[in-house]
PDB file of N, CA and C in Angstrom:
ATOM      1  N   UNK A   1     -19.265  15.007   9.332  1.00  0.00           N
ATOM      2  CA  UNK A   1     -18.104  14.341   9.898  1.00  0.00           C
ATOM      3  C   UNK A   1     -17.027  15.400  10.156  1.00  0.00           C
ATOM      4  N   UNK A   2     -16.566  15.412  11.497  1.00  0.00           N
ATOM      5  CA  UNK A   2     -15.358  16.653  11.500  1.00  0.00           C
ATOM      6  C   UNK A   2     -14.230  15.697  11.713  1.00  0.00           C
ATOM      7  N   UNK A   3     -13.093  16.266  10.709  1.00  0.00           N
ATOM      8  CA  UNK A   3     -11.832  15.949  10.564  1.00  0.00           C
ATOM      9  C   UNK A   3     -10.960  16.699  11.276  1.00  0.00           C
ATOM     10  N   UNK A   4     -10.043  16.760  11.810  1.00  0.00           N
ATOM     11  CA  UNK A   4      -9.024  17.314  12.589  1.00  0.00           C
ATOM     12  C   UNK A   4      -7.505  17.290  11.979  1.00  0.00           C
ATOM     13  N   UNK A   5      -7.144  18.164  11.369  1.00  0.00           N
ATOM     14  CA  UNK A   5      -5.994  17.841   9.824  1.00  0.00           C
ATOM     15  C   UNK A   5      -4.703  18.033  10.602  1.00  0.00           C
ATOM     16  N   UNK A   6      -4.512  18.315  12.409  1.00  0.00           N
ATOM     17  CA  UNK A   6      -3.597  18.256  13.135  1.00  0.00           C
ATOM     18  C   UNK A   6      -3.116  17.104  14.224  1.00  0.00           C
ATOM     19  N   UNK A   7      -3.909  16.424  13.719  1.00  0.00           N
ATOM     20  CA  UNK A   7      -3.910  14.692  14.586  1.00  0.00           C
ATOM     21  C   UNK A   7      -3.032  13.759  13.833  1.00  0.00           C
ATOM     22  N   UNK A   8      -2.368  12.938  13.783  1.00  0.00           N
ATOM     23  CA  UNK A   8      -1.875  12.039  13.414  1.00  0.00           C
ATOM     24  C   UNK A   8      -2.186  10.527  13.203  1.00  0.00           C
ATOM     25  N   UNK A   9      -1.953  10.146  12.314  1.00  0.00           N
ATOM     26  CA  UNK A   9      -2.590   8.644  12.098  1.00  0.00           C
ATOM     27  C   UNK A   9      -1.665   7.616  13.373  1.00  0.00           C
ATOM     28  N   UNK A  10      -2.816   6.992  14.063  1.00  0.00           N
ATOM     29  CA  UNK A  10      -1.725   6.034  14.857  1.00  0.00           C
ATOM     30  C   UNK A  10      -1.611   4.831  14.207  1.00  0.00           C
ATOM     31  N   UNK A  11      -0.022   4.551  14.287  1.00  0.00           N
ATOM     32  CA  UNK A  11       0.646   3.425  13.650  1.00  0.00           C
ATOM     33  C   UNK A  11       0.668   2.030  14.641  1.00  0.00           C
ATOM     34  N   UNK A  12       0.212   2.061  14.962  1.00  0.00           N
ATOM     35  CA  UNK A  12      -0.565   0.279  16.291  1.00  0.00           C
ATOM     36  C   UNK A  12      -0.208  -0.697  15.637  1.00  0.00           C
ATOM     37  N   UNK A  13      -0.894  -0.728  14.461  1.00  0.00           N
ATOM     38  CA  UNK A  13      -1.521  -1.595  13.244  1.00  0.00           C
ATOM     39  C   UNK A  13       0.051  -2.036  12.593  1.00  0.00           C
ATOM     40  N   UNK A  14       1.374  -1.535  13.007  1.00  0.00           N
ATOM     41  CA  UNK A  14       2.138  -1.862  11.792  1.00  0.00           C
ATOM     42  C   UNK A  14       2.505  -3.533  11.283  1.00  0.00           C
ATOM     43  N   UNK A  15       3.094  -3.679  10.289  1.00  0.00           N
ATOM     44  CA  UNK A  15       2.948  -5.124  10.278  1.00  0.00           C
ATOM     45  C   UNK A  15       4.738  -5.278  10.563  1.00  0.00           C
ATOM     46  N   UNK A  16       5.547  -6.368  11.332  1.00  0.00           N
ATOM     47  CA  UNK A  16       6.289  -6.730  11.677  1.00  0.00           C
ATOM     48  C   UNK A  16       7.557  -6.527  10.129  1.00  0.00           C
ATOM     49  N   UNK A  17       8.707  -6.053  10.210  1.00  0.00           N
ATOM     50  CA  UNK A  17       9.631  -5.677   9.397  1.00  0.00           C
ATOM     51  C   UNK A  17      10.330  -7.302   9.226  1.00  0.00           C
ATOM     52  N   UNK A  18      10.138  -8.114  10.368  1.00  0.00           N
ATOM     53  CA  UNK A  18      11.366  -9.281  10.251  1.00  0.00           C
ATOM     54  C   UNK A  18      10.194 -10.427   9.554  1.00  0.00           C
ATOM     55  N   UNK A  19       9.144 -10.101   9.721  1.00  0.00           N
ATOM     56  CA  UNK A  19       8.228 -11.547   9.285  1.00  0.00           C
ATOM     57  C   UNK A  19       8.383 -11.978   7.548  1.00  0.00           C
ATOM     58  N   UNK A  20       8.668 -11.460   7.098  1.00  0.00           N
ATOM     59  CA  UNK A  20       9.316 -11.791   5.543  1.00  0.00           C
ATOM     60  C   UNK A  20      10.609 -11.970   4.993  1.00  0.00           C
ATOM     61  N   UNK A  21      11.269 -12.098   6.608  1.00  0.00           N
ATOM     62  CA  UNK A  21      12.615 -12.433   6.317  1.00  0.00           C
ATOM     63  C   UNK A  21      12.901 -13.949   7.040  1.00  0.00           C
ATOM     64  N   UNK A  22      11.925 -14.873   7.203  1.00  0.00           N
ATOM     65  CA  UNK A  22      11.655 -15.891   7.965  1.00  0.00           C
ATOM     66  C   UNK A  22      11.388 -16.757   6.815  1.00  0.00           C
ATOM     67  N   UNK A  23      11.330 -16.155   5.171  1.00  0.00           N
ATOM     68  CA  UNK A  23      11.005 -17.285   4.318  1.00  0.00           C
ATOM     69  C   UNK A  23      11.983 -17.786   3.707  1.00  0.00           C
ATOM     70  N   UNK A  24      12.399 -18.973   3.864  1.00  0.00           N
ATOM     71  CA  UNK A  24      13.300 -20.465   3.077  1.00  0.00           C
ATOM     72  C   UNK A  24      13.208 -20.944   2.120  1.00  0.00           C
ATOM     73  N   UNK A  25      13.387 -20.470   0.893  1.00  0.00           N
ATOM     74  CA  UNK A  25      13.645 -20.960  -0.337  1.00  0.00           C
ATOM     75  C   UNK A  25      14.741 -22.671  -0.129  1.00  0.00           C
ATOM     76  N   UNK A  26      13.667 -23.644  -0.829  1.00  0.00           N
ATOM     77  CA  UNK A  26      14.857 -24.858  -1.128  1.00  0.00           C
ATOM     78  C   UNK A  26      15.439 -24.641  -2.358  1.00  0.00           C
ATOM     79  N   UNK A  27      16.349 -25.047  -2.813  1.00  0.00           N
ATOM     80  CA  UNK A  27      17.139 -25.236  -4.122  1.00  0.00           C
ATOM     81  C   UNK A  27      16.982 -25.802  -5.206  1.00  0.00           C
ATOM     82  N   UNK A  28      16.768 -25.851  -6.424  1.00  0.00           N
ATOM     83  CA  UNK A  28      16.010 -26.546  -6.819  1.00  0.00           C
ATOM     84  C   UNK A  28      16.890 -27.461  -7.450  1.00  0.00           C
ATOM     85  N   UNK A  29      16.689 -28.701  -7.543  1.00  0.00           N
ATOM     86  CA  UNK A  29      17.543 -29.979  -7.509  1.00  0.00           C
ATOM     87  C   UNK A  29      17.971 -29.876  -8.985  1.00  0.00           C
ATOM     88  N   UNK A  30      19.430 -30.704  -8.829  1.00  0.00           N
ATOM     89  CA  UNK A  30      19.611 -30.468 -10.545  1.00  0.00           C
ATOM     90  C   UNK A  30      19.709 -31.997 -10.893  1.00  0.00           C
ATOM     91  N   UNK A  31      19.086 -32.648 -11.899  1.00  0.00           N
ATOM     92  CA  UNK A  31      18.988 -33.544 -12.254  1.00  0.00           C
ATOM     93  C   UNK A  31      19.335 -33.805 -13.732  1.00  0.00           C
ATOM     94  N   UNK A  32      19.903 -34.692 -14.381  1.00  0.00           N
ATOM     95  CA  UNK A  32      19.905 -35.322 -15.690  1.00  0.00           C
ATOM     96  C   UNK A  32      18.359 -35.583 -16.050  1.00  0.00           C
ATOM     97  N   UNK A  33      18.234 -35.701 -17.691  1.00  0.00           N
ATOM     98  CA  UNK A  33      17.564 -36.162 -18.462  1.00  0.00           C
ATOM     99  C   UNK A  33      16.589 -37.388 -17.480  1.00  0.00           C
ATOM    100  N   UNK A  34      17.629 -38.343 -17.168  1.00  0.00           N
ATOM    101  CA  UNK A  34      16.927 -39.756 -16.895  1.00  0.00           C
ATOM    102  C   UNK A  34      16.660 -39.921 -15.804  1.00  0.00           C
ATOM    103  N   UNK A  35      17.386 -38.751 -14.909  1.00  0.00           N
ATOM    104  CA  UNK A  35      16.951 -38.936 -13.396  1.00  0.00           C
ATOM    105  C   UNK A  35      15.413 -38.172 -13.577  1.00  0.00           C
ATOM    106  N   UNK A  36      15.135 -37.110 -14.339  1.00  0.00           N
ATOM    107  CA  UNK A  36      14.193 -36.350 -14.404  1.00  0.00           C
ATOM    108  C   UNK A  36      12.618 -37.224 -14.901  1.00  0.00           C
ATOM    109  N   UNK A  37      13.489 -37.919 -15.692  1.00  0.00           N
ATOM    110  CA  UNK A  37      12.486 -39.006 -16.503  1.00  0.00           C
ATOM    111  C   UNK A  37      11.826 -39.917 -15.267  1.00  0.00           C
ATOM    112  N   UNK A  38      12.865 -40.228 -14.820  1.00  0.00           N
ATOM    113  CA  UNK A  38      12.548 -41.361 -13.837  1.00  0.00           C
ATOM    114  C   UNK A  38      11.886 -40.911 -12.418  1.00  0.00           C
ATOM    115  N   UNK A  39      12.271 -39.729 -12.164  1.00  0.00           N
ATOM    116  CA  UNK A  39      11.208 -38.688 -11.115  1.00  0.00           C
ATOM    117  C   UNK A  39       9.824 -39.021 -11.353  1.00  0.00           C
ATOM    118  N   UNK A  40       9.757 -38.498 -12.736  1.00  0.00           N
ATOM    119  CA  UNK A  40       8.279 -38.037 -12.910  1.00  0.00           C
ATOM    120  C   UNK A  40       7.740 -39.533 -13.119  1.00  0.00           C
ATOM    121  N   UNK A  41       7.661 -40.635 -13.826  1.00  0.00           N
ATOM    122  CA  UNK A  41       7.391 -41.738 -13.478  1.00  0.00           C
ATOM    123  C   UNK A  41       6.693 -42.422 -11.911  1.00  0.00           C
ATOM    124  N   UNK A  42       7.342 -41.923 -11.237  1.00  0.00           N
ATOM    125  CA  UNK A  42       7.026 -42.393  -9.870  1.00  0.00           C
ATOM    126  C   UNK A  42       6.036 -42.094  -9.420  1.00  0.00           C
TER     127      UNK A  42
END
């Protein structure tokens, strides 16, 4: 196999810088004791 150690890797392949800035965290709800109780019930 001949290698050529003056070539450069081509970067084609890169993966997008903004695509992980597109993710939306919701909030996570704050509830009492009985609202919590009564969630999970349902």
């Amino acid at each position: 196999m001949d290698v050529n150690i003056t070539k450069e890797k081509k970067l084609t392949n890169m993966r997008a810088s903004a695509a992980d800035d597109t993710l939306q965290l919701v909030p996570p709800r704050q509830m009492s004791l009985e609202q919590a109780i009564e969630f999970k019930t349902r």
